[in-house]
N, C-alpha and C. Protein backbone atom coordinates (compact mmCIF):
# COMPACT_ATOMS: atom_id res chain seq x y z
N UNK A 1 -54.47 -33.99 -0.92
CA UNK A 1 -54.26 -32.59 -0.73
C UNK A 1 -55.11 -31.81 -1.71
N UNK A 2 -55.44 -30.47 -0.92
CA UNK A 2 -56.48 -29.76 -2.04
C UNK A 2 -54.82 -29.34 -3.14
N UNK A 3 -56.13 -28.26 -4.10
CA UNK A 3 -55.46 -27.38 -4.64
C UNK A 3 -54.92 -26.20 -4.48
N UNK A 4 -55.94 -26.06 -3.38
CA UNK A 4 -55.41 -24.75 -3.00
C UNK A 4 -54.51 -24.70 -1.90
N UNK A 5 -54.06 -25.83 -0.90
CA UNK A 5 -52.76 -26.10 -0.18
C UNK A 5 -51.78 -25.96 -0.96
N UNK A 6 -52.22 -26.83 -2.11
CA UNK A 6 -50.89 -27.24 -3.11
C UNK A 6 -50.05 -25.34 -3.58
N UNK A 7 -51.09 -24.87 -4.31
CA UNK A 7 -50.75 -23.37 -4.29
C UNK A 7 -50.48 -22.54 -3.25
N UNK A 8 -50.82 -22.57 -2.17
CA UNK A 8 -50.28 -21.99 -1.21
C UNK A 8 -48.39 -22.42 -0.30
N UNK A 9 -48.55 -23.70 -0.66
CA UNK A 9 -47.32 -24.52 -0.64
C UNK A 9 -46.14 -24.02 -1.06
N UNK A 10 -46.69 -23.89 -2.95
CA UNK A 10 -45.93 -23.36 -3.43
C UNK A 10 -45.62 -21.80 -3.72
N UNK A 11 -46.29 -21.16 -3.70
CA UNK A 11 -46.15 -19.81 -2.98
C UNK A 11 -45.29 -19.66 -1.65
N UNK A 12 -45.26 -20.23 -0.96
CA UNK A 12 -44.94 -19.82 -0.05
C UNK A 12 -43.31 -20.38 -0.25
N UNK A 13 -43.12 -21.28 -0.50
CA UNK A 13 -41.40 -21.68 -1.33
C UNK A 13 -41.13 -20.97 -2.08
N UNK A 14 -41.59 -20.19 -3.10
CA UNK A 14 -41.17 -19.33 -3.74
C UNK A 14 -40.74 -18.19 -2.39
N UNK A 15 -41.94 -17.48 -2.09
CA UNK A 15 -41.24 -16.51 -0.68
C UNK A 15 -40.38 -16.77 -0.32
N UNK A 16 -39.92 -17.85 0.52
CA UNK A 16 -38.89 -18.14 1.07
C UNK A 16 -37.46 -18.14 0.02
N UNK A 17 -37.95 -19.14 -1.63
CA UNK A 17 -36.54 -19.03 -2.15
C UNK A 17 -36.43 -17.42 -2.57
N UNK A 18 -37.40 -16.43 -2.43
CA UNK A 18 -37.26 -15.04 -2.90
C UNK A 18 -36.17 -14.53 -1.75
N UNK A 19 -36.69 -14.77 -0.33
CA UNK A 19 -36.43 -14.24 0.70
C UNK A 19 -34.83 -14.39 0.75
N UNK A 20 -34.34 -16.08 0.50
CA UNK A 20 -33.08 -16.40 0.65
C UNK A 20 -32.41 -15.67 -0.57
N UNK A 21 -32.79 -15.13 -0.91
CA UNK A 21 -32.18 -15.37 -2.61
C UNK A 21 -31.75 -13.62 -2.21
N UNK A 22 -32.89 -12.96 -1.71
CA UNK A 22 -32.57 -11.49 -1.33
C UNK A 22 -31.02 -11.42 -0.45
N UNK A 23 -31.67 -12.15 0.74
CA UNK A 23 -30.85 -11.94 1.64
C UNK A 23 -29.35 -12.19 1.67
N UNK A 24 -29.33 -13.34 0.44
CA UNK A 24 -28.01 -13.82 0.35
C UNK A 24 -27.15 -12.72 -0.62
N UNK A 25 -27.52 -12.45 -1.79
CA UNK A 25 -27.53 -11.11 -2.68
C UNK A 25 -26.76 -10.02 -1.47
N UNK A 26 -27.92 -9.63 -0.83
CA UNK A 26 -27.11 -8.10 0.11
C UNK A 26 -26.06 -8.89 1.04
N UNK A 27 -25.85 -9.80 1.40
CA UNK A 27 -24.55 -10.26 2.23
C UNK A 27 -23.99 -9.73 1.08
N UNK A 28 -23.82 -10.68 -0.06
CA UNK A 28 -22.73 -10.51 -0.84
C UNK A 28 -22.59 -9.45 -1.75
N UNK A 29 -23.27 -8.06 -1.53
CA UNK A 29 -22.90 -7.08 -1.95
C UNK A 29 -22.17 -6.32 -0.94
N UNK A 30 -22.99 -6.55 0.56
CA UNK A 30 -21.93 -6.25 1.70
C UNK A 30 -20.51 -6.47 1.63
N UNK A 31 -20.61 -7.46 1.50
CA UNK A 31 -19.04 -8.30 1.70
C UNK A 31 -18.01 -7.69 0.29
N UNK A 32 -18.67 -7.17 -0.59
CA UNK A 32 -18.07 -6.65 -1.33
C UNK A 32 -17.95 -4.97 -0.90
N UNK A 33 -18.64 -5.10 -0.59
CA UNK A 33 -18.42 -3.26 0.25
C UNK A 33 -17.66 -3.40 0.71
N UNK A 34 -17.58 -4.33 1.48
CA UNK A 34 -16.59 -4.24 3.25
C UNK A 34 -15.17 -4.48 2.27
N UNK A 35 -14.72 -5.47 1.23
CA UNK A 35 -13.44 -5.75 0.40
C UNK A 35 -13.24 -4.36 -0.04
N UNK A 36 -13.94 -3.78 -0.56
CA UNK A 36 -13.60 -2.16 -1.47
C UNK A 36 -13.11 -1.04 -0.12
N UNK A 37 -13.99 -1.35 1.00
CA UNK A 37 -13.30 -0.68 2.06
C UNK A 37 -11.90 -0.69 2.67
N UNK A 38 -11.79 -1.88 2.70
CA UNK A 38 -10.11 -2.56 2.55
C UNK A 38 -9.43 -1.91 1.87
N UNK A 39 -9.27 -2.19 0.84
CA UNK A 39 -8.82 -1.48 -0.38
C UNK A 39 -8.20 0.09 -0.07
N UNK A 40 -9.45 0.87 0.18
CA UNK A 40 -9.41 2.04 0.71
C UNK A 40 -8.12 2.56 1.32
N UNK A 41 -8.69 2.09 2.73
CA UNK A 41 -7.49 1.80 3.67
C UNK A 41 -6.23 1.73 3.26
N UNK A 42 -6.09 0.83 2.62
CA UNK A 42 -4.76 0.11 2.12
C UNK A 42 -4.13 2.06 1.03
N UNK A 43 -5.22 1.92 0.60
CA UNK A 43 -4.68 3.43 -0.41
C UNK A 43 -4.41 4.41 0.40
N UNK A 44 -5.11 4.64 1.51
CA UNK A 44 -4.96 5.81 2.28
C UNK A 44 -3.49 5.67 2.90
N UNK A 45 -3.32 4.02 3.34
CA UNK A 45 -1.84 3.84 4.01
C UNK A 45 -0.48 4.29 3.40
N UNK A 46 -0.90 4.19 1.89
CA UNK A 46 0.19 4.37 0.77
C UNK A 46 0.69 5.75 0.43
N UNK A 47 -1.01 6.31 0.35
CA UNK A 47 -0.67 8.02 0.17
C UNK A 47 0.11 8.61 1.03
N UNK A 48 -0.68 7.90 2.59
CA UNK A 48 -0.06 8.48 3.47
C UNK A 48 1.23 8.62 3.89
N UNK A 49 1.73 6.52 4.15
CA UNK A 49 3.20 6.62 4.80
C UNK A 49 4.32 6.61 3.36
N UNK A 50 4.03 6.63 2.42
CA UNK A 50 5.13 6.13 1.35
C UNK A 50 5.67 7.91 1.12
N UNK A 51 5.12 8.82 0.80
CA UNK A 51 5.87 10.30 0.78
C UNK A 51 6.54 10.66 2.36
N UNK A 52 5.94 10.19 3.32
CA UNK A 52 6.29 9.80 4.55
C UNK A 52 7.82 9.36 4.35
N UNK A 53 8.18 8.22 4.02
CA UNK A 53 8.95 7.35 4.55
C UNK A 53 10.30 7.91 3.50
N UNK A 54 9.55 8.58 2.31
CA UNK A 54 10.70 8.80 1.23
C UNK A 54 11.00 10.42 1.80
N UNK A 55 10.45 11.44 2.29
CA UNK A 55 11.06 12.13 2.90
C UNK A 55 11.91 12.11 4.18
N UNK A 56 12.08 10.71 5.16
CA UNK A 56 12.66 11.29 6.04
C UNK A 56 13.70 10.05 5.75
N UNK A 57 13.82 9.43 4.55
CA UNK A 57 15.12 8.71 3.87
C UNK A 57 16.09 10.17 3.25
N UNK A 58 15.32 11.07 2.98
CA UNK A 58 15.81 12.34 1.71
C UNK A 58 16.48 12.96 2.92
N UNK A 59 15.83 13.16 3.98
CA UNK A 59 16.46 14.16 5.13
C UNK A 59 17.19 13.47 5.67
N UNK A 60 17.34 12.23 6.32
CA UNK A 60 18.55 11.60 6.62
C UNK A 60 19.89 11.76 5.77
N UNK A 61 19.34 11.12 4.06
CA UNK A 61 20.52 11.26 3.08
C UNK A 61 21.51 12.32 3.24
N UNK A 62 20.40 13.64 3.75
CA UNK A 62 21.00 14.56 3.19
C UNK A 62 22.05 15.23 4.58
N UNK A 63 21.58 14.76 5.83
CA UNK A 63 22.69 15.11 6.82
C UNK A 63 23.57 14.14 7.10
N UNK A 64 23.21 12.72 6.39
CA UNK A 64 24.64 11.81 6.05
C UNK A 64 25.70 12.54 5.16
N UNK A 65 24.90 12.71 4.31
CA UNK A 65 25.57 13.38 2.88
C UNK A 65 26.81 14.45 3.25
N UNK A 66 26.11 15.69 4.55
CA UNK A 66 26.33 16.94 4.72
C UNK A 66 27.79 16.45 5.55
N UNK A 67 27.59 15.42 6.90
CA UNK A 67 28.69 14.99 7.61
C UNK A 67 29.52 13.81 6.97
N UNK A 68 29.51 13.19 5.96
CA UNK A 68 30.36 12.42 4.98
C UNK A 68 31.18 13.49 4.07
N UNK A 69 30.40 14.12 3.64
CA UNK A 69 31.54 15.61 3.18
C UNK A 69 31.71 16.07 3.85
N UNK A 70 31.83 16.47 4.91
CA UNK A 70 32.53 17.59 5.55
C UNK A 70 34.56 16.63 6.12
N UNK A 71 33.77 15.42 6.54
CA UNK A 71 34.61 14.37 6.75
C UNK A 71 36.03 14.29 5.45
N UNK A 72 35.11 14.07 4.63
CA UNK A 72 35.70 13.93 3.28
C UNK A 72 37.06 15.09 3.16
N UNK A 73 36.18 15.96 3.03
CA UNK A 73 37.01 17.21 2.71
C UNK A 73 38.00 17.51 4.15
N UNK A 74 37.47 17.33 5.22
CA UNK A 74 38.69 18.09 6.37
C UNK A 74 39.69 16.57 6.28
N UNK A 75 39.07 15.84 5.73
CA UNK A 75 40.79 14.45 5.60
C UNK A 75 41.40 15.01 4.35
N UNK A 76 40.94 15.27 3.32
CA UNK A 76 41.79 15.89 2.57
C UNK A 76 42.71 16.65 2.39
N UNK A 77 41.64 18.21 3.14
CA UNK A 77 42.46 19.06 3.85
C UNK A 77 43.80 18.76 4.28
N UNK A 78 43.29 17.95 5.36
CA UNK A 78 44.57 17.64 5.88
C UNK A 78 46.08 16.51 5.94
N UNK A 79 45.23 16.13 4.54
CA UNK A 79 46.76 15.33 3.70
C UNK A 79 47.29 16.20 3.11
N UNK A 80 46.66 17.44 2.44
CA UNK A 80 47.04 18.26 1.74
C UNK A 80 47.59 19.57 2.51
N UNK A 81 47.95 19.57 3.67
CA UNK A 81 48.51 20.68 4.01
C UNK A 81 50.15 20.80 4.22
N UNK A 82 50.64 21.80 3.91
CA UNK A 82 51.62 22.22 3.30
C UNK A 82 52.60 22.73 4.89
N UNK A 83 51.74 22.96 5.53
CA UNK A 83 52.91 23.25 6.99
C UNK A 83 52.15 23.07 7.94
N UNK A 84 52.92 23.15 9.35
CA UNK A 84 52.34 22.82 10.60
C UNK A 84 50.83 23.52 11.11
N UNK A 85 50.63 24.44 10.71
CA UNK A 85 49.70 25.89 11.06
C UNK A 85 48.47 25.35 10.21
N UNK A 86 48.95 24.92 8.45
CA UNK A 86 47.54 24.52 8.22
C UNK A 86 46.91 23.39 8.31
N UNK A 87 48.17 22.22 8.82
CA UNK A 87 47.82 20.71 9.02
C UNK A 87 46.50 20.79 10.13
N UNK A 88 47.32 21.65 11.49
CA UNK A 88 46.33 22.10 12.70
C UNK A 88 45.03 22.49 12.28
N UNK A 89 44.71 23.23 11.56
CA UNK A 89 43.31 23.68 11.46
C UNK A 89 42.84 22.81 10.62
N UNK A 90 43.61 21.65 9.84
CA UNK A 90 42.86 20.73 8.87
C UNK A 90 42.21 19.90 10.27
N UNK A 91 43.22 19.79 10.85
CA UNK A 91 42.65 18.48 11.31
C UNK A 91 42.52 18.31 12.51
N UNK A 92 41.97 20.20 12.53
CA UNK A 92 40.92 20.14 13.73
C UNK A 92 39.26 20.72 12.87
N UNK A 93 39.32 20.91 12.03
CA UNK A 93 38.27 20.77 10.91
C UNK A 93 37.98 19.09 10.92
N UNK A 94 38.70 18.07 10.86
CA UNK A 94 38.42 16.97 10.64
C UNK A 94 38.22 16.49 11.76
N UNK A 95 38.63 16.95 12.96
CA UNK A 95 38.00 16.33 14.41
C UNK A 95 36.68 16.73 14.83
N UNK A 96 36.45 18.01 14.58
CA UNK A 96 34.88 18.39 14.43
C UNK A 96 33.81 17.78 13.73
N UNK A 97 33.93 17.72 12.36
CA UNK A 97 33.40 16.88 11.07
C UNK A 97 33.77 15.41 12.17
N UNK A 98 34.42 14.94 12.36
CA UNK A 98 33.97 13.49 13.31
C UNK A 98 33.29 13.38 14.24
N UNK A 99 33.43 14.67 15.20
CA UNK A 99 32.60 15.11 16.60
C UNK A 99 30.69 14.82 15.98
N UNK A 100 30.95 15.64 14.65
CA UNK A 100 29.83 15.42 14.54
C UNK A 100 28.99 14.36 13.95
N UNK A 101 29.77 13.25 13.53
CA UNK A 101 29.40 12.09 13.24
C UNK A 101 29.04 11.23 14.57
N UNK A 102 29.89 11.18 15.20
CA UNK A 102 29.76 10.37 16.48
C UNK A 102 28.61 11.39 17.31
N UNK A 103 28.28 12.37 17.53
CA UNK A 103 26.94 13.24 17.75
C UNK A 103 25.49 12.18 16.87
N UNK A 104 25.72 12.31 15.81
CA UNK A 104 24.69 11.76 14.94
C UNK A 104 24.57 10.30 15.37
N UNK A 105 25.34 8.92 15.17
CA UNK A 105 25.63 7.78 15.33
C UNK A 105 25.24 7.79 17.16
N UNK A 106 25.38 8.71 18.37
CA UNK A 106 24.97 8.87 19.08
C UNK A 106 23.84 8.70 19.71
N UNK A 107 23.22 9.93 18.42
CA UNK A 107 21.87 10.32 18.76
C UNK A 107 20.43 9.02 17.81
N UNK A 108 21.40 8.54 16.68
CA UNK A 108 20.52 7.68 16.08
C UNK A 108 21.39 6.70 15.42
N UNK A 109 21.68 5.90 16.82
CA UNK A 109 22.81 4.84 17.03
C UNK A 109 22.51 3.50 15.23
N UNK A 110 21.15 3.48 14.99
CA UNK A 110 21.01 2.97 13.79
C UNK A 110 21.48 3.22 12.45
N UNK A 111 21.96 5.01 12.24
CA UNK A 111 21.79 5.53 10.99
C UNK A 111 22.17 5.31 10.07
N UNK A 112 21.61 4.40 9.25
CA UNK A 112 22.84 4.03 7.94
C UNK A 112 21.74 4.36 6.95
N UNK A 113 22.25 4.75 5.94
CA UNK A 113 21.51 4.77 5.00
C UNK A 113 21.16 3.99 3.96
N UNK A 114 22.24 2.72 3.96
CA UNK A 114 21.54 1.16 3.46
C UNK A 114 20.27 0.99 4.02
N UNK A 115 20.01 0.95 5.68
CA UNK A 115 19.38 0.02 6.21
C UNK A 115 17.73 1.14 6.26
N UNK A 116 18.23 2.84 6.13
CA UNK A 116 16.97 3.68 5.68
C UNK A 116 16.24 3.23 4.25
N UNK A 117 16.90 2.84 3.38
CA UNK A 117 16.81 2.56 1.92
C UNK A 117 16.24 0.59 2.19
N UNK A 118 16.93 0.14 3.26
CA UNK A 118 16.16 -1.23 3.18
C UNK A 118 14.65 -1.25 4.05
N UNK A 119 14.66 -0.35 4.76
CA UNK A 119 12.99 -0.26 5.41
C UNK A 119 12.29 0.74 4.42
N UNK A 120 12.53 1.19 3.98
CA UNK A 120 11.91 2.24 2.75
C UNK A 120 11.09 1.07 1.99
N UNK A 121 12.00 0.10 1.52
CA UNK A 121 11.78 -0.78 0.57
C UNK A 121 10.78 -1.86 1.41
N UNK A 122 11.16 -2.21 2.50
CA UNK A 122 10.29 -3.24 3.05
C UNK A 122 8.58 -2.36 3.57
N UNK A 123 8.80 -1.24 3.15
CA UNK A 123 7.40 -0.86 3.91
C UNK A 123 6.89 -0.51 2.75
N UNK A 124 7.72 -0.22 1.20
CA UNK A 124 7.13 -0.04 0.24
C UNK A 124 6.19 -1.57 -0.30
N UNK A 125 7.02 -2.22 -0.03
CA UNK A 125 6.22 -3.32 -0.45
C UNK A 125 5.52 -4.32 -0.01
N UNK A 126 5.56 -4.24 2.08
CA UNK A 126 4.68 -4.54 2.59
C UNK A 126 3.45 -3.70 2.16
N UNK A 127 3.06 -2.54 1.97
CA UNK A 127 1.98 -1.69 1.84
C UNK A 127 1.49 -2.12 0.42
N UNK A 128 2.21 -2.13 -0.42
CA UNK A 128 2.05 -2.87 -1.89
C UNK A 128 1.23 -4.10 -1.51
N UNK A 129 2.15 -5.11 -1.41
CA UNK A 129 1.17 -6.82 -1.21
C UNK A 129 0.25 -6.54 -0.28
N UNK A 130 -0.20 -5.71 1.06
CA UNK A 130 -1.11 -5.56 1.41
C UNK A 130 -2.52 -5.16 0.17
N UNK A 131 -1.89 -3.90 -0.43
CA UNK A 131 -2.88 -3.85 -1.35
C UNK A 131 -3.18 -4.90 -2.51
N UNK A 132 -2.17 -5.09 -2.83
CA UNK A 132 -2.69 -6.28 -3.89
C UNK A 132 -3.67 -7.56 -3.39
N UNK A 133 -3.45 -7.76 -1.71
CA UNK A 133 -4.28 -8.57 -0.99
C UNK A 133 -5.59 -8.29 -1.22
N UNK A 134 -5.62 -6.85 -0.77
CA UNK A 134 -6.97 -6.45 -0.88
C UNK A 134 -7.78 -5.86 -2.00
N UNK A 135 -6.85 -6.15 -2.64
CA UNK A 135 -7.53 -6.37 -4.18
C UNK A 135 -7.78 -7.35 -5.36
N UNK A 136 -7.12 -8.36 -4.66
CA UNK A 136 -7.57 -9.70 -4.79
C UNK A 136 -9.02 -10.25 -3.90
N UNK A 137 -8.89 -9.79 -2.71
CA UNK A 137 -10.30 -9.94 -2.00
C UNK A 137 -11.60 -9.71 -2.45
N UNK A 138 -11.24 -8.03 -2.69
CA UNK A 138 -12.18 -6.93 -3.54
C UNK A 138 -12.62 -7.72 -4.83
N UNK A 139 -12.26 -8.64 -5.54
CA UNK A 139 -11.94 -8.99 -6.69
C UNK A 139 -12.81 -10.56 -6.41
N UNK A 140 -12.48 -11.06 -5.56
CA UNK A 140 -12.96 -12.63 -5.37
C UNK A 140 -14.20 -12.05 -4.90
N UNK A 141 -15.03 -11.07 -3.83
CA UNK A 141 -16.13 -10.90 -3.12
C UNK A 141 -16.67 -10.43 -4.12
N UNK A 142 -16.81 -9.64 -5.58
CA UNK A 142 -16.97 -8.73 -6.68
C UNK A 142 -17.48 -10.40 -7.62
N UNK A 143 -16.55 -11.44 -8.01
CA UNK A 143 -16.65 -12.46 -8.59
C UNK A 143 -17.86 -13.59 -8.15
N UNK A 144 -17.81 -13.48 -6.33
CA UNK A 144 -18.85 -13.92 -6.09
C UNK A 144 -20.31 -13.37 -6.06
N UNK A 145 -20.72 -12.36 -5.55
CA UNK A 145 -21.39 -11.15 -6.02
C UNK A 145 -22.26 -11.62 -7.77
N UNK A 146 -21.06 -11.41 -8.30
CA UNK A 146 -21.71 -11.43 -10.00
C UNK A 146 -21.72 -13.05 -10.53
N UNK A 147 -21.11 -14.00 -9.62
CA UNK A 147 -21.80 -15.38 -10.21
C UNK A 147 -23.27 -15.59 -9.34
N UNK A 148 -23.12 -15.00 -8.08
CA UNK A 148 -25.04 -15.63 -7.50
C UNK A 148 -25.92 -14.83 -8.28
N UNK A 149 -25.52 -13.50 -8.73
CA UNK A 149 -26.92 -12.76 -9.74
C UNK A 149 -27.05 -13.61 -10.80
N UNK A 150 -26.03 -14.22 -11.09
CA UNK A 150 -26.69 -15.02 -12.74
C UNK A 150 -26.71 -16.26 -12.54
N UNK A 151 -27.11 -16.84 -11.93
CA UNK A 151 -27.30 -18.40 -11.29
C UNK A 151 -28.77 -18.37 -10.95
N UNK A 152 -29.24 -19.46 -11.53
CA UNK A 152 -30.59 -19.90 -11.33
C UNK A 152 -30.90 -20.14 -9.58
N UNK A 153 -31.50 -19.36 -9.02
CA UNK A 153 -32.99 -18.84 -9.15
C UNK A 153 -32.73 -17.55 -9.09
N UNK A 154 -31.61 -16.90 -8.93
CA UNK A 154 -31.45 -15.93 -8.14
C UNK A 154 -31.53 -14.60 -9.15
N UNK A 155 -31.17 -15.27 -10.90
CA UNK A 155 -31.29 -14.62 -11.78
C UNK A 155 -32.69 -13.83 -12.39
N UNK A 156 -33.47 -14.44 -11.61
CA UNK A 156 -34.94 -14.06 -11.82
C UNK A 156 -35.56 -13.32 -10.91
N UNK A 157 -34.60 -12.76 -9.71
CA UNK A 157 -35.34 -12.09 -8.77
C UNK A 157 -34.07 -10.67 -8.96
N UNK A 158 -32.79 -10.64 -9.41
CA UNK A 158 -31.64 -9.75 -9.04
C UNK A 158 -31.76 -8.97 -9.89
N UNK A 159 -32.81 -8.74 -10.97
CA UNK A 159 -32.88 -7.25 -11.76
C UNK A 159 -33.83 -6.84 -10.59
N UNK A 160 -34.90 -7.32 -10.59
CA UNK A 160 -36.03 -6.66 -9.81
C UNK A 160 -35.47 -6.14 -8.54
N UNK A 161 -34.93 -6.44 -8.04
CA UNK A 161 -34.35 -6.34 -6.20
C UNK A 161 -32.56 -4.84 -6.98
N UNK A 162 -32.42 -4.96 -8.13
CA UNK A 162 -31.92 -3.43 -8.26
C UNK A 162 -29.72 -4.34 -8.76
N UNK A 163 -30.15 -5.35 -8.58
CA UNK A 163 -28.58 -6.17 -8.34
C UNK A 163 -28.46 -6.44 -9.48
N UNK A 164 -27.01 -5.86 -10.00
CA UNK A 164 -26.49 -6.14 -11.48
C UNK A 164 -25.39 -6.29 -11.14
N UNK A 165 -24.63 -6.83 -12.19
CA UNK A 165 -23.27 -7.38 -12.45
C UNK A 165 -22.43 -6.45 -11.94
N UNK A 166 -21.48 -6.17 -11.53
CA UNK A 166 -20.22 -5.17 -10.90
C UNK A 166 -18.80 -5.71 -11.32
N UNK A 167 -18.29 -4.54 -12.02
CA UNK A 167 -16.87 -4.36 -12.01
C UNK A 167 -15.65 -4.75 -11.20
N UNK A 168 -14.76 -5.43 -11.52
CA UNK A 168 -13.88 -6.02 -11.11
C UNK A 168 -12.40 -5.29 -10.93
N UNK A 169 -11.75 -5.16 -10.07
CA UNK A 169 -10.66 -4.16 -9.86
C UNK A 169 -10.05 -4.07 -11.08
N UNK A 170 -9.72 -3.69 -12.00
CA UNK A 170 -8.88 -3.92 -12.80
C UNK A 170 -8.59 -2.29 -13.68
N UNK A 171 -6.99 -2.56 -13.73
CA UNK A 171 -6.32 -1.51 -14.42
C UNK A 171 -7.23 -0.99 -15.66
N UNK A 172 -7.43 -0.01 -16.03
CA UNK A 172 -7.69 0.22 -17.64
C UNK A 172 -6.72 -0.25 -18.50
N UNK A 173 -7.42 -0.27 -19.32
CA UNK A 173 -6.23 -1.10 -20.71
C UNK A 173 -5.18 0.14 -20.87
N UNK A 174 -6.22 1.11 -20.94
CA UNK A 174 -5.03 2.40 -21.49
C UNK A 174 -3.94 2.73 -20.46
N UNK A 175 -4.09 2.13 -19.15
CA UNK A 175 -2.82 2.52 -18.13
C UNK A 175 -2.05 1.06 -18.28
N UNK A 176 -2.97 0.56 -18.38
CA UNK A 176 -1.76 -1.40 -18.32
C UNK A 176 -0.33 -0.99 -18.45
N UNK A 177 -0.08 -0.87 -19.72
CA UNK A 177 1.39 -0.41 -20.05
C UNK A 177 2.26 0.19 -18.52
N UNK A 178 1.47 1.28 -18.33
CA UNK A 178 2.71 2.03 -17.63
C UNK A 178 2.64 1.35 -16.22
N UNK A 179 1.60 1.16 -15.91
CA UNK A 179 1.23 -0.10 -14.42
C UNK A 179 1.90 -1.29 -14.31
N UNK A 180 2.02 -2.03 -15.73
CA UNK A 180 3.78 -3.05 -15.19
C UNK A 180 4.71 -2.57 -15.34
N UNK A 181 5.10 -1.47 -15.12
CA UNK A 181 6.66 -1.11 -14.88
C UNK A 181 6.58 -0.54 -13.42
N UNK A 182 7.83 -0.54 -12.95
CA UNK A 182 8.38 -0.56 -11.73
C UNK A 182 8.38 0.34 -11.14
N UNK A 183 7.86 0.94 -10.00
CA UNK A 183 7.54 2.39 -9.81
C UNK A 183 8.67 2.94 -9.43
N UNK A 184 8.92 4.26 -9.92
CA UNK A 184 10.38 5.06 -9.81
C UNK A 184 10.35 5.98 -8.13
N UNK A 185 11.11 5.80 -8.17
CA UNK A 185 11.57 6.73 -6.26
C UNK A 185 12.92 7.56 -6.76
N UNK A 186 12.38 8.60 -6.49
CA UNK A 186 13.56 9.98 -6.79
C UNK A 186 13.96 10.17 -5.28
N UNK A 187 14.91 10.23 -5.15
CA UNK A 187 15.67 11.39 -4.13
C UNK A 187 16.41 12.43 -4.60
């Protein structure tokens, strides 16, 4: 073989390991796009349905709340009445206040407010481990990403081609603290 095959040979393997070395690089910055997009999503779901789901637990509570007292009080009423005239209006105060329970239980044959408070919770934390999924993803595609830039050959072409190391999901130190504790839900 000449010399100048031999150099052209190798030139041209270099091209190619340049070429692979590019191409594989933007997959895996893609693929890290596409994980951070995830992510996204997952945040948008949270913003969205979690004030969602805790207001119409608050508005339920609160017309449980409204027909459990009213209940409350017209049975009272009407242990506590003192003659025939006010027993009657107790406890037709307390047949109403029931009318309107069985109206409600009617109309939203499910309504309990355990089982509002147990889907609250199951969608709080399906939406949660979703995100943590996808931030474990975000996190592994980010890990792979920054081990092919510094791996031989690829380390010698990924400054030039613009590819540097990238950040990994992670809390700031200065929030850590308040990020393992348990997130609070007011009603």
């Amino acid at each position: 073989m000449s010399t100048t095959l031999i150099v052209i040979l190798i030139l041209a393997l270099l091209v190619l390991i340049t070429i692979f070395t590019y191409n594989r690089l933007v997959k895996l910055r893609n693929n890290r796009e596409n994980a951070f997009a995830d992510i996204d999503v997952q945040l948008k779901q949270r913003h969205d349905l979690i004030p969602q789901l805790v207001d119409a637990v608050r508005g339920y509570m609160k017309h449980e709340s409204e027909v459990l007292t009213k209940i409350t009080e017209a049975r009272s009423n009407a242990m506590n009445a003192t003659n025939i005239n006010e027993r009657v209006d107790a406890e037709n105060q307390l047949s109403g206040a029931l009318a309107g329970l069985r109206v409600a239980v009617e109309a939203y044959p499910d309504l309990k407010a355990s089982r509002n408070f147990m889907n609250l919770q199951e969608e709080i934390s399906d939406v949660e481990n979703k995100l943590a999924a996808s931030r474990r993803y975000f996190n592994s595609a980010t890990k792979e990403l920054n081990s092919a830039i510094q791996v031989f050959p690829a380390v010698l072409f990924a400054g030039m081609f613009g590819f540097t190391r990238q950040p990994m999901f992670e809390i700031p130190s200065e929030q850590r603290a308040a990020h393992e504790q348990a997130p609070k839900i007011n009603f």
